[in-house]
Protein backbone atom coordinates (compact mmCIF):
# COMPACT_ATOMS: atom_id res chain seq x y z
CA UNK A 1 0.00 0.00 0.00
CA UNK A 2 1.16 3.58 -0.78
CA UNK A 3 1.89 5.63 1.73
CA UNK A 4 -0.47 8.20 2.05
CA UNK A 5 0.07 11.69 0.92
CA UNK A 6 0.56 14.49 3.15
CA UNK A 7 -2.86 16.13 3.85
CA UNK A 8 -3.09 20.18 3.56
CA UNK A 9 -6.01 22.65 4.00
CA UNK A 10 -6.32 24.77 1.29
CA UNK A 11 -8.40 27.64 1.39
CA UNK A 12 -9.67 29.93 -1.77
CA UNK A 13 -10.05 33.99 -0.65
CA UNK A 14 -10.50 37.16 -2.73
CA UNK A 15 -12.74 39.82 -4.01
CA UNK A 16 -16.45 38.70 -4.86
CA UNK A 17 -16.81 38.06 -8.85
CA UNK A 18 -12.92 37.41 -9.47
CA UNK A 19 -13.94 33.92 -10.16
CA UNK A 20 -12.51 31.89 -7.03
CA UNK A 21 -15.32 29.20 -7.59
CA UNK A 22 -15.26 29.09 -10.86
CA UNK A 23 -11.54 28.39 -10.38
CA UNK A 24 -12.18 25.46 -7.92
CA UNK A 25 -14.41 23.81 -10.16
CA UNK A 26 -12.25 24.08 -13.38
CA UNK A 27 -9.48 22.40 -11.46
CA UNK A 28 -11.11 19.67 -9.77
CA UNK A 29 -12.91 18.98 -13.12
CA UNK A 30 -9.53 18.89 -15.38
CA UNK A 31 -7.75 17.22 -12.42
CA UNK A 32 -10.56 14.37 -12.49
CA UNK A 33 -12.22 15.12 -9.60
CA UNK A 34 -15.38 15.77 -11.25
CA UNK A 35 -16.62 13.77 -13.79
CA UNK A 36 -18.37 14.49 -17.38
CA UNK A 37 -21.38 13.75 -16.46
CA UNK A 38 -21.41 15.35 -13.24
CA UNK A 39 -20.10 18.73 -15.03
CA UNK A 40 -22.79 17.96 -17.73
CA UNK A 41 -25.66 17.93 -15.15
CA UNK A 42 -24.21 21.18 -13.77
CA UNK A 43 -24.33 22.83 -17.32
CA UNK A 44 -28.08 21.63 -17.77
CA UNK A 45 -29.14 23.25 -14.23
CA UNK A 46 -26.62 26.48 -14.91
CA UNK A 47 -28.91 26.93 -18.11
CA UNK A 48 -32.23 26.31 -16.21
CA UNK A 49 -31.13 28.74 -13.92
CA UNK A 50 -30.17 31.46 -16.81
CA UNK A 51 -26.20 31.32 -15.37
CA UNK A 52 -24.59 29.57 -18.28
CA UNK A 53 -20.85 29.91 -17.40
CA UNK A 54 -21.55 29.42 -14.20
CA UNK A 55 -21.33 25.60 -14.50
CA UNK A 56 -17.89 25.81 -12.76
CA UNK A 57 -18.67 27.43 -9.83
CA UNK A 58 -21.40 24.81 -8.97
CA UNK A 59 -19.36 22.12 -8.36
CA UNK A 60 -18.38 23.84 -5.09
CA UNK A 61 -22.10 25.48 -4.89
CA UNK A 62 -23.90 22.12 -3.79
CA UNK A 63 -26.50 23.98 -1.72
CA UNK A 64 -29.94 24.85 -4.31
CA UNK A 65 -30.42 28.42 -2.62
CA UNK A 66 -26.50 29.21 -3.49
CA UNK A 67 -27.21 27.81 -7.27
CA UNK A 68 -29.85 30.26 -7.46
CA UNK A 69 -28.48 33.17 -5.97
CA UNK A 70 -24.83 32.48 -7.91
CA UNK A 71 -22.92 33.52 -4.47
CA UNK A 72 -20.55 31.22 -2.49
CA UNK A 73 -22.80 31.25 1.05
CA UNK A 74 -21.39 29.13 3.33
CA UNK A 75 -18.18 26.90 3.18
CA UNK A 76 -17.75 24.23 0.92
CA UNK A 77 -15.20 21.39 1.87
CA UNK A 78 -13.91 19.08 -0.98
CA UNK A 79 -10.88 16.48 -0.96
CA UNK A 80 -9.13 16.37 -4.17
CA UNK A 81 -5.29 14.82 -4.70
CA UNK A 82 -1.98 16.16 -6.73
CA UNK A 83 0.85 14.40 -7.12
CA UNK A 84 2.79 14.76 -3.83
CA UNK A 85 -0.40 15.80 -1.45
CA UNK A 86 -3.90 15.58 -1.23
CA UNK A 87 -6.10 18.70 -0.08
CA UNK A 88 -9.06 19.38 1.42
CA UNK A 89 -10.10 22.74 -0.30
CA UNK A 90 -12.05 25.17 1.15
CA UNK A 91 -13.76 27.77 -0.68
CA UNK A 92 -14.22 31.05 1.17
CA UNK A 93 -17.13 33.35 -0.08
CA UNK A 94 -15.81 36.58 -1.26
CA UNK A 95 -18.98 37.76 -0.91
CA UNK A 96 -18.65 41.00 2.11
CA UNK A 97 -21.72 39.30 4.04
CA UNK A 98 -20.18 36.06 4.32
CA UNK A 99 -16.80 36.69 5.38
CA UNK A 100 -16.98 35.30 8.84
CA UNK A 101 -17.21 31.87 7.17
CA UNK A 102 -14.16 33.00 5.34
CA UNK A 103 -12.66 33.52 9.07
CA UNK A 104 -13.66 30.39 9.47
CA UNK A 105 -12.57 29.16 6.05
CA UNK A 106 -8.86 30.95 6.70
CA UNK A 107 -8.77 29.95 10.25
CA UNK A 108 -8.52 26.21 8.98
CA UNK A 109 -6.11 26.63 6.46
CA UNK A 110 -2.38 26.24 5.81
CA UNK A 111 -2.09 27.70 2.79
CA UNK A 112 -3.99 29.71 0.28
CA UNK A 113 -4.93 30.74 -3.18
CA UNK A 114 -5.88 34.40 -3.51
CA UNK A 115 -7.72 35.13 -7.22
CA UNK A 116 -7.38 38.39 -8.15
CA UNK A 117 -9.05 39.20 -11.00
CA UNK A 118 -6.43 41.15 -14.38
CA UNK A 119 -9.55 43.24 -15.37
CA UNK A 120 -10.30 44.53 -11.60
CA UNK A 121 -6.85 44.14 -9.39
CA UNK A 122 -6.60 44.51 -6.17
CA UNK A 123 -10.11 45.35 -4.26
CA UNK A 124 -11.43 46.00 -1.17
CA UNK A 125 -12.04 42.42 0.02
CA UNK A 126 -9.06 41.82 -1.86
CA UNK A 127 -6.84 43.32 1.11
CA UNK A 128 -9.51 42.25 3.88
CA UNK A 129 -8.95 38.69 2.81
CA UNK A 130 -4.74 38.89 2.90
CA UNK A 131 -4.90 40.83 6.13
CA UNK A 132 -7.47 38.02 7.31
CA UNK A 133 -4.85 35.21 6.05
CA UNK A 134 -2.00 37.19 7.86
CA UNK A 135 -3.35 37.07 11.26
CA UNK A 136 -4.98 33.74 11.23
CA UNK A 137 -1.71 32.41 10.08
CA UNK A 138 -1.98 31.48 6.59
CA UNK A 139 1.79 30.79 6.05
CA UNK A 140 1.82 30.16 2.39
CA UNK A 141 0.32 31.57 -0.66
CA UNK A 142 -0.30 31.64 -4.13
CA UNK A 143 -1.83 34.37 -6.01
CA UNK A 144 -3.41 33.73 -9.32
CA UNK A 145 -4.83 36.72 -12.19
CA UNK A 146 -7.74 35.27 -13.51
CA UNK A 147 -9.59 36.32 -16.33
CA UNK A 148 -6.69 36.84 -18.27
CA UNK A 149 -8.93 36.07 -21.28
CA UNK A 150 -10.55 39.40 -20.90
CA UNK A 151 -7.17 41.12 -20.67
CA UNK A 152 -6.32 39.50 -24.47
CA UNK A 153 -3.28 37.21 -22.26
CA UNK A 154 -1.16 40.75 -21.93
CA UNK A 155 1.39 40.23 -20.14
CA UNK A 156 1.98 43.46 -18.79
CA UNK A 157 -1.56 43.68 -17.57
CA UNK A 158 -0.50 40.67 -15.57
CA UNK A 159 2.88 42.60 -14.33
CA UNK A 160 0.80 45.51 -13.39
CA UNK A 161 -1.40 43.58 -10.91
CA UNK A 162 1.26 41.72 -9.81
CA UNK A 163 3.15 44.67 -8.71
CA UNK A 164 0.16 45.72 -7.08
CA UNK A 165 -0.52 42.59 -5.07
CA UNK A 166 3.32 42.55 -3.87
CA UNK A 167 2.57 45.81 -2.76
CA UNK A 168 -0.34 44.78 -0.46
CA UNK A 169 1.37 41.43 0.65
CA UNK A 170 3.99 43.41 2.01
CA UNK A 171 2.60 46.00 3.79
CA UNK A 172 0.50 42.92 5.92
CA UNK A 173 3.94 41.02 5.98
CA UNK A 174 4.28 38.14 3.67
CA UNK A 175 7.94 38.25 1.83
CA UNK A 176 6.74 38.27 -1.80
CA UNK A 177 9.72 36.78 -3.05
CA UNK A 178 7.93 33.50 -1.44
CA UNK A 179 5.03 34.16 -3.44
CA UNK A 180 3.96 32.13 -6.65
CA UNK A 181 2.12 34.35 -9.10
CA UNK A 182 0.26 32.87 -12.26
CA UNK A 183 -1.69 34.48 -14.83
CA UNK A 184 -4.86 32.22 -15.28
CA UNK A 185 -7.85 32.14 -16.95
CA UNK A 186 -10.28 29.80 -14.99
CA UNK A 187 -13.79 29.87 -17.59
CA UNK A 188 -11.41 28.79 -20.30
CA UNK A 189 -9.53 26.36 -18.48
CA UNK A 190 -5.99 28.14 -19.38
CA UNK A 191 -3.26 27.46 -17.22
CA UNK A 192 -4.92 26.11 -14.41
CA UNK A 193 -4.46 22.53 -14.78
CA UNK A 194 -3.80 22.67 -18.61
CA UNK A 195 -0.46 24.45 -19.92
CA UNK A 196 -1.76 27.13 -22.32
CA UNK A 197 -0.43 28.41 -25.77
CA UNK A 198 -2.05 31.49 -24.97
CA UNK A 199 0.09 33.24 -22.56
CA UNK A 200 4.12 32.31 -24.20
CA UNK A 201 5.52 34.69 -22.19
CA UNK A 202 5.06 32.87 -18.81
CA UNK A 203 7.38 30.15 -17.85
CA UNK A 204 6.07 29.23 -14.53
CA UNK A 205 3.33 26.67 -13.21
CA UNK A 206 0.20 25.43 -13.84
CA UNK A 207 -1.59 26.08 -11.10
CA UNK A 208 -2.36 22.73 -10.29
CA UNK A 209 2.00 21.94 -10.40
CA UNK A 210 1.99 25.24 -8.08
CA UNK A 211 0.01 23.20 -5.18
CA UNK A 212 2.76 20.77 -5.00
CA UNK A 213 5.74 23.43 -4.44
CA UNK A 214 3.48 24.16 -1.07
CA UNK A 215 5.44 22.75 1.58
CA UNK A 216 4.54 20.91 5.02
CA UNK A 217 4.04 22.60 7.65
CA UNK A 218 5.22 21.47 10.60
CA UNK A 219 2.21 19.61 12.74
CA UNK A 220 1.97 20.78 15.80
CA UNK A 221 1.17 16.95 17.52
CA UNK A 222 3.33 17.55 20.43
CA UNK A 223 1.54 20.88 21.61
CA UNK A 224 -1.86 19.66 23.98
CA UNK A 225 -5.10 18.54 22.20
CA UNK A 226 -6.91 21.80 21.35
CA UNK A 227 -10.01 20.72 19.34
CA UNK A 228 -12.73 23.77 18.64
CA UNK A 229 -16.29 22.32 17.85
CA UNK A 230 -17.72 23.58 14.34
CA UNK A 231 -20.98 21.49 14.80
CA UNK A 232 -22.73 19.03 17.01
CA UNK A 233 -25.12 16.43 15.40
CA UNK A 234 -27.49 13.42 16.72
CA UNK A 235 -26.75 10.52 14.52
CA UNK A 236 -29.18 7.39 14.53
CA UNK A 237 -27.24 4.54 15.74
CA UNK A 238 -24.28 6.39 16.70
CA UNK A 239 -25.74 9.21 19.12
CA UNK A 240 -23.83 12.78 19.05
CA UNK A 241 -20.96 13.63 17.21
CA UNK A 242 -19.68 16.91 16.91
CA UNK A 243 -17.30 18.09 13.89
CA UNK A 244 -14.37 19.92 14.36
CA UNK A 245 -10.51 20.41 13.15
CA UNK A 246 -8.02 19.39 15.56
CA UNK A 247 -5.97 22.41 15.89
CA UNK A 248 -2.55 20.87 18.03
CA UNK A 249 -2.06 17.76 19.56
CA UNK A 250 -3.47 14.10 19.16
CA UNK A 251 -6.84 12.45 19.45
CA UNK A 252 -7.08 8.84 20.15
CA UNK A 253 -10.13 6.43 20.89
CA UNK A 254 -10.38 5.92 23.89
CA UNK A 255 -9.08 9.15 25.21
CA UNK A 256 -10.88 10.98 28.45
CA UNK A 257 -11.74 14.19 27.00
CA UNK A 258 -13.59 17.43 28.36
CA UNK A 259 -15.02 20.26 26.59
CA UNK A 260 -15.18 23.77 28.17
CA UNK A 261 -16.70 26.45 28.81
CA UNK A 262 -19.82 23.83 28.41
CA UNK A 263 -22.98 24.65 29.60
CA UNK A 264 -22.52 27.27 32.61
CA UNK A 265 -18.80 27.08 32.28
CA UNK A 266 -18.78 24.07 34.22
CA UNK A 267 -17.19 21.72 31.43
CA UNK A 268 -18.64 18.23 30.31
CA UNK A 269 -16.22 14.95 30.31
CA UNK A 270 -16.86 12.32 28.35
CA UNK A 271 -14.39 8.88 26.68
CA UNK A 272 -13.92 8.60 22.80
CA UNK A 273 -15.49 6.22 21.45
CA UNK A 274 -14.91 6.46 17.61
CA UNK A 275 -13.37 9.27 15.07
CA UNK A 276 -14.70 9.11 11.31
CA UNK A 277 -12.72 11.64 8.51
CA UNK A 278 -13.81 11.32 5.47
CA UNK A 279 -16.32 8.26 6.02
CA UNK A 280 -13.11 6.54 7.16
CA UNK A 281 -12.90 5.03 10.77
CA UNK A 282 -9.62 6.10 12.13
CA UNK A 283 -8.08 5.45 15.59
CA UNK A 284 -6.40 9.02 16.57
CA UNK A 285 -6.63 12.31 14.85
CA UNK A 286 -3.88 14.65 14.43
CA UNK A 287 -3.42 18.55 13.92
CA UNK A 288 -5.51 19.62 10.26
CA UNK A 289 -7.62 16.56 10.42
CA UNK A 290 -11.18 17.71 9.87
CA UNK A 291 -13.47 14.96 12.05
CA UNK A 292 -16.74 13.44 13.24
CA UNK A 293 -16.71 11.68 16.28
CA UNK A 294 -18.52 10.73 19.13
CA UNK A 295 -18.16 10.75 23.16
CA UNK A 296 -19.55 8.35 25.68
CA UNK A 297 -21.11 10.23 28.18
CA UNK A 298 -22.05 13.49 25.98
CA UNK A 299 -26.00 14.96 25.05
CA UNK A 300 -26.32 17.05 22.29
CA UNK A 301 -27.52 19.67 24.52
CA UNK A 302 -24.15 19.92 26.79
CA UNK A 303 -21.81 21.01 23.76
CA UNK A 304 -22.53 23.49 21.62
CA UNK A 305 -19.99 25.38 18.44
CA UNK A 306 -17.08 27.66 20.12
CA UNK A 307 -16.67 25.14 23.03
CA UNK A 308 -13.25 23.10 22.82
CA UNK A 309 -12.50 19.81 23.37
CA UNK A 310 -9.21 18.76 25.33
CA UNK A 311 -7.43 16.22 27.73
CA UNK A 312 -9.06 15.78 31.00
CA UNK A 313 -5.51 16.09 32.44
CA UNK A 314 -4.79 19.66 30.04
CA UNK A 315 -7.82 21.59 30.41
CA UNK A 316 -8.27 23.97 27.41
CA UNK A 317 -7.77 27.85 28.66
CA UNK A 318 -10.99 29.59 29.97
CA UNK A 319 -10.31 33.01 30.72
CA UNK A 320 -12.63 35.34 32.13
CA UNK A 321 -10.59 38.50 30.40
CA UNK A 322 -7.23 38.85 28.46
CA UNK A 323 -4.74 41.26 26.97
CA UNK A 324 -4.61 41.11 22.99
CA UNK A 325 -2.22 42.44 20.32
CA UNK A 326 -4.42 43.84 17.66
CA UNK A 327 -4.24 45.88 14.55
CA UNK A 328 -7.40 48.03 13.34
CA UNK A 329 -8.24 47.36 9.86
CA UNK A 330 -11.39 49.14 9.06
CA UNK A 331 -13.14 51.17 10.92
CA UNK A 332 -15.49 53.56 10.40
CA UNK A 333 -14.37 56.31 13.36
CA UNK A 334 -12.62 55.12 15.69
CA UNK A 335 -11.80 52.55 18.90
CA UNK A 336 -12.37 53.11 22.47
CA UNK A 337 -12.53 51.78 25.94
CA UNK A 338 -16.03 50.67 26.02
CA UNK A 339 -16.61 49.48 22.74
CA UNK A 340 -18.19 46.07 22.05
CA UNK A 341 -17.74 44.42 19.08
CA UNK A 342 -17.57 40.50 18.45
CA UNK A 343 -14.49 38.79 18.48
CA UNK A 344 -14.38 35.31 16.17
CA UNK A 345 -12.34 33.31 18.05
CA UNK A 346 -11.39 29.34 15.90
CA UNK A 347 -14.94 28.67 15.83
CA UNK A 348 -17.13 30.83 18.75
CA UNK A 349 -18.58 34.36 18.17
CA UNK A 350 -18.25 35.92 21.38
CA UNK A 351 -18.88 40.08 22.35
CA UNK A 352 -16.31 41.46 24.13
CA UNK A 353 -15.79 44.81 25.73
CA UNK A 354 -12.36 46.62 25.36
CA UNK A 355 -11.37 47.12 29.42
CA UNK A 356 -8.59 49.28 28.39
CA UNK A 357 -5.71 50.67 25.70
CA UNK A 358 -2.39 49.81 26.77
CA UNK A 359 -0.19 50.92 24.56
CA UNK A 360 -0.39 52.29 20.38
CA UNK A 361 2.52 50.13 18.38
CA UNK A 362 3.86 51.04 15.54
CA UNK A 363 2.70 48.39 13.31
CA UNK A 364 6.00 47.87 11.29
CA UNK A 365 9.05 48.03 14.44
CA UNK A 366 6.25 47.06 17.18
CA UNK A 367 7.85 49.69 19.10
CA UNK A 368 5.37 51.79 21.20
CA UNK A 369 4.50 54.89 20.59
CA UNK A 370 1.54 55.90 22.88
CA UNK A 371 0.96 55.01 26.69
CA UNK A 372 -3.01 54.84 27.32
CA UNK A 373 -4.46 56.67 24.14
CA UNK A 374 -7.70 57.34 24.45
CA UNK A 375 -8.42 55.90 20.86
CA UNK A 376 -7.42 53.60 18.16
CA UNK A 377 -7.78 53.83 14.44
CA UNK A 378 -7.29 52.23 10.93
CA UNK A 379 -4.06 51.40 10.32
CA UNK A 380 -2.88 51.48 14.18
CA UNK A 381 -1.03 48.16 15.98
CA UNK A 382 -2.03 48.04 19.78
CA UNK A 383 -2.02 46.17 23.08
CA UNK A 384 -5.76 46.05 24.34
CA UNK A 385 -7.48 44.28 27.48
CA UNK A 386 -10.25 42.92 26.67
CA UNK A 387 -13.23 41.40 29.03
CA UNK A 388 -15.49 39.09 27.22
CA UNK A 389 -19.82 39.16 28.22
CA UNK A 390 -19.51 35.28 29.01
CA UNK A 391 -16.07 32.98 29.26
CA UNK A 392 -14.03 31.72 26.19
CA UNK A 393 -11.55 29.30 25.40
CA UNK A 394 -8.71 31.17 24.03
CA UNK A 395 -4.51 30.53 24.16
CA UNK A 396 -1.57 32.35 24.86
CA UNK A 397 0.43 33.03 21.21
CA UNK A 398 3.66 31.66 23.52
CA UNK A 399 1.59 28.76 24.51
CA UNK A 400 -0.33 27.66 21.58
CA UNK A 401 -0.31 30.26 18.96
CA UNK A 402 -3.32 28.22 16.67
CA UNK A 403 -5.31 28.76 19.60
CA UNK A 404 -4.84 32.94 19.96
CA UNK A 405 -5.45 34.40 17.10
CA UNK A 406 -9.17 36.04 16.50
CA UNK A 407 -10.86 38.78 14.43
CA UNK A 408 -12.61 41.48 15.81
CA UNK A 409 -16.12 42.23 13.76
CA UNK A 410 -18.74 44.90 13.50
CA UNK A 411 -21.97 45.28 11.65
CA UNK A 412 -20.78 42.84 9.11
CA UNK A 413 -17.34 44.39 8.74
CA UNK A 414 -13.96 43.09 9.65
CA UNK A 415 -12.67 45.55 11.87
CA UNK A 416 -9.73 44.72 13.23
CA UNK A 417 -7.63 41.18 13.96
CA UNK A 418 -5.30 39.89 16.36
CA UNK A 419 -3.39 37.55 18.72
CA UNK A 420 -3.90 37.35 23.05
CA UNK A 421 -0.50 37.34 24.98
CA UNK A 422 -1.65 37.07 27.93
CA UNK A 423 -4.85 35.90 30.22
CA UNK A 424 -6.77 35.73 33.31
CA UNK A 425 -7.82 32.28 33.81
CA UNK A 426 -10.81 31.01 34.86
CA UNK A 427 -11.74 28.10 37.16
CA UNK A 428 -14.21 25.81 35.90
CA UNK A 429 -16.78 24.59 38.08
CA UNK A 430 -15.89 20.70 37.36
CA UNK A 431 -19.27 19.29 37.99
């Protein structure tokens, strides 16, 4: 038996309309992920629907209302192989009122593709989505121009935008030297698993051969178990099995487990009985691994999404209030003491009030250039404390750095995103 290939989360981000879906499809279909007559099917409801074109897109787009609205709503998982690894692609809506799935979406993800269309360049969500990647630790990119069809192939429309994504990369602080670009055109099919005749003057990757020069990154199986619950369901003949994506550390059946906060913050204990990824039984589950499994001991009712599941004997962090690093993004005035927006921490949605402004960074040198402000705005780095309306699981960077980071959102906006270094703790009721 081969050994299997090295599993990565991939996640798809950018601007609304620069064809990220469309992308998806074209390469799982011309990678043979999707067959003919799956893709033929697609064509026939794209037509009944009036979206010819959009054929593409709807291999991601299983859910009927997103076929008929043409938006990416929520996030669509999908396992598809290359060569040297086999992914599990997630395709973030680009769409502004979905973007806390995309949280979500990035949150999961080692690496990512960000489409950018030639015709539009860099946009609004555009930079949203790289900051997102930035702080949620997206290590590794590649950024492809699509819909180089409508830009007749040129290739210094293709330099132009290029230049202009470095630009933005580095101001959030990815090297772009480490940064594969590709001129693609996804409806067409050039260059994305196919080599094209069409564009001469590029020498690089396919975009498909680009997914293998991804590397590894390191799993972080010797940190503690740190498992985030996405979803709890009652299955007939198995009972309740949440879904979730170990974070750090190792699941194994058998293992005592506890989730907290839990139902009054008290936490809720419980023995593994099985793990399923996949529709495959496994025995553990390791860092990346998206699972189902189920817990002797557990009622649907006691777990809910945003608790976390960990060791009996390494309770995840509770904390009653903690200090943050943050930088503000995009907001409309300004940021106060007092000010409650919600923070999406791995998988819970929790408000929390800013207690206090430490200190204003500066977001380049991280040197500090204002003691107590009495405001924060776009564009400014800062050290906040921060007191949450009910408890939260959340993780020293030092500690467990998958575990700290968090955006901070307002009326549907990304406002600002960021790391905790440091906590109060609090104790759990054990029951």
């Amino acid at each position: 038996m081969a050994k299997e290939k090295e599993h990565m989360n991939l996640v798809f981000v950018g601007h609304v309309d620069h064809g990220k879906s469309t992308t998806v499809g074209r390469l799982l279909f011309d990678a043979g992920s999707v067959s003919e007559q799956e893709l033929r099917k697609l064509k026939e409801k794209a037509k009944e629907l009036g979206k010819a074109g959009f054929e593409f897109a709807f291999v991601m787009d299983n859910l009927k209302e997103e076929r008929e609205r043409g938006l990416t709503i929520d996030l669509a998982h999908k396992r598809f192989n290359t060569d040297k690894y086999y992914f599990t692609i997630i395709d973030a809506p680009g769409h502004k009122d979905f973007i806390k799935n995309m949280i979500t979406g990035a949150s999961q993800a080692d690496s990512a593709v960000l489409v950018v269309a030639a015709n539009d360049g860099v946009m609004a969500q555009t930079k949203e989505h790289v900051f997102l990647c930035r702080t949620l630790g997206v290590q590794q990119l590649i950024v492809a121009i699509n819909k180089m069809d409508m830009k007749d192939y040129s290739e210094d429309v293709f330099k132009k935008v290029k230049t202009e994504v470095e630009t933005l990369l580095k101001t959030v602080g990815y090297d772009p030297s480490k940064v594969q670009f590709l001129p693609i055109a996804s409806l067409p099919g050039d260059n994305v698993v196919k080599k094209t005749d069409k564009m001469s003057w590029y020498k690089g990757p396919t975009l498909l051969a680009a997914l293998d020069l991804f590397n590894i990154p390191e799993k972080p199986t010797n940190l503690p178990l740190r498992l985030p619950i996405q979803d709890v369901y009652n299955i007939t003949g198995i009972g309740v099995v949440p879904v979730g994506k170990v974070e750090t550390g190792i699941m194994k059946v058998g293992d005592k487990v506890i989730f907290v906060p839990a139902r009054e913050g008290k936490g809720v204990s419980g023995e593994v009985k099985s793990i399923e990824m996949h529709h495959e039984q496994l025995k553990q589950a390791g860092p990346g691994d998206n699972v189902g499994f189920n817990v002797r001991g557990i009622e649907k009712k006691d777990i809910a999404r945003g608790d976390v599941l960990g060791h009996t004997d390494n309770v995840p962090t509770v904390a009653s209030e903690f200090t943050a690093q943050i930088v503000v993004l995009n907001h409309p005035s300004v940021m106060t003491v007092g000010y409650t927006p919600v923070f999406h921490i791995h998988t819970s949605q929790v408000a929390c009030q800013i207690m206090a402004i430490v200190k204003k960074l500066n977001a380049a040198t991280g040197e500090t250039i204002a003691e107590n402000p009495d405001f924060i705005k776009n564009g400014d780095a800062a050290i906040i404390k921060v007191k949450p309306v009910q408890p939260i699981v959340i993780e020293k960077q030092k500690d467990i750095p998958h575990m700290s980071r968090f955006a901070i959102r307002d009326s549907g906006v990304t406002v600002a995103a960021g790391m905790c270094i440091d906590l109060v703790k609090k104790e759990l009721n054990k029951k």
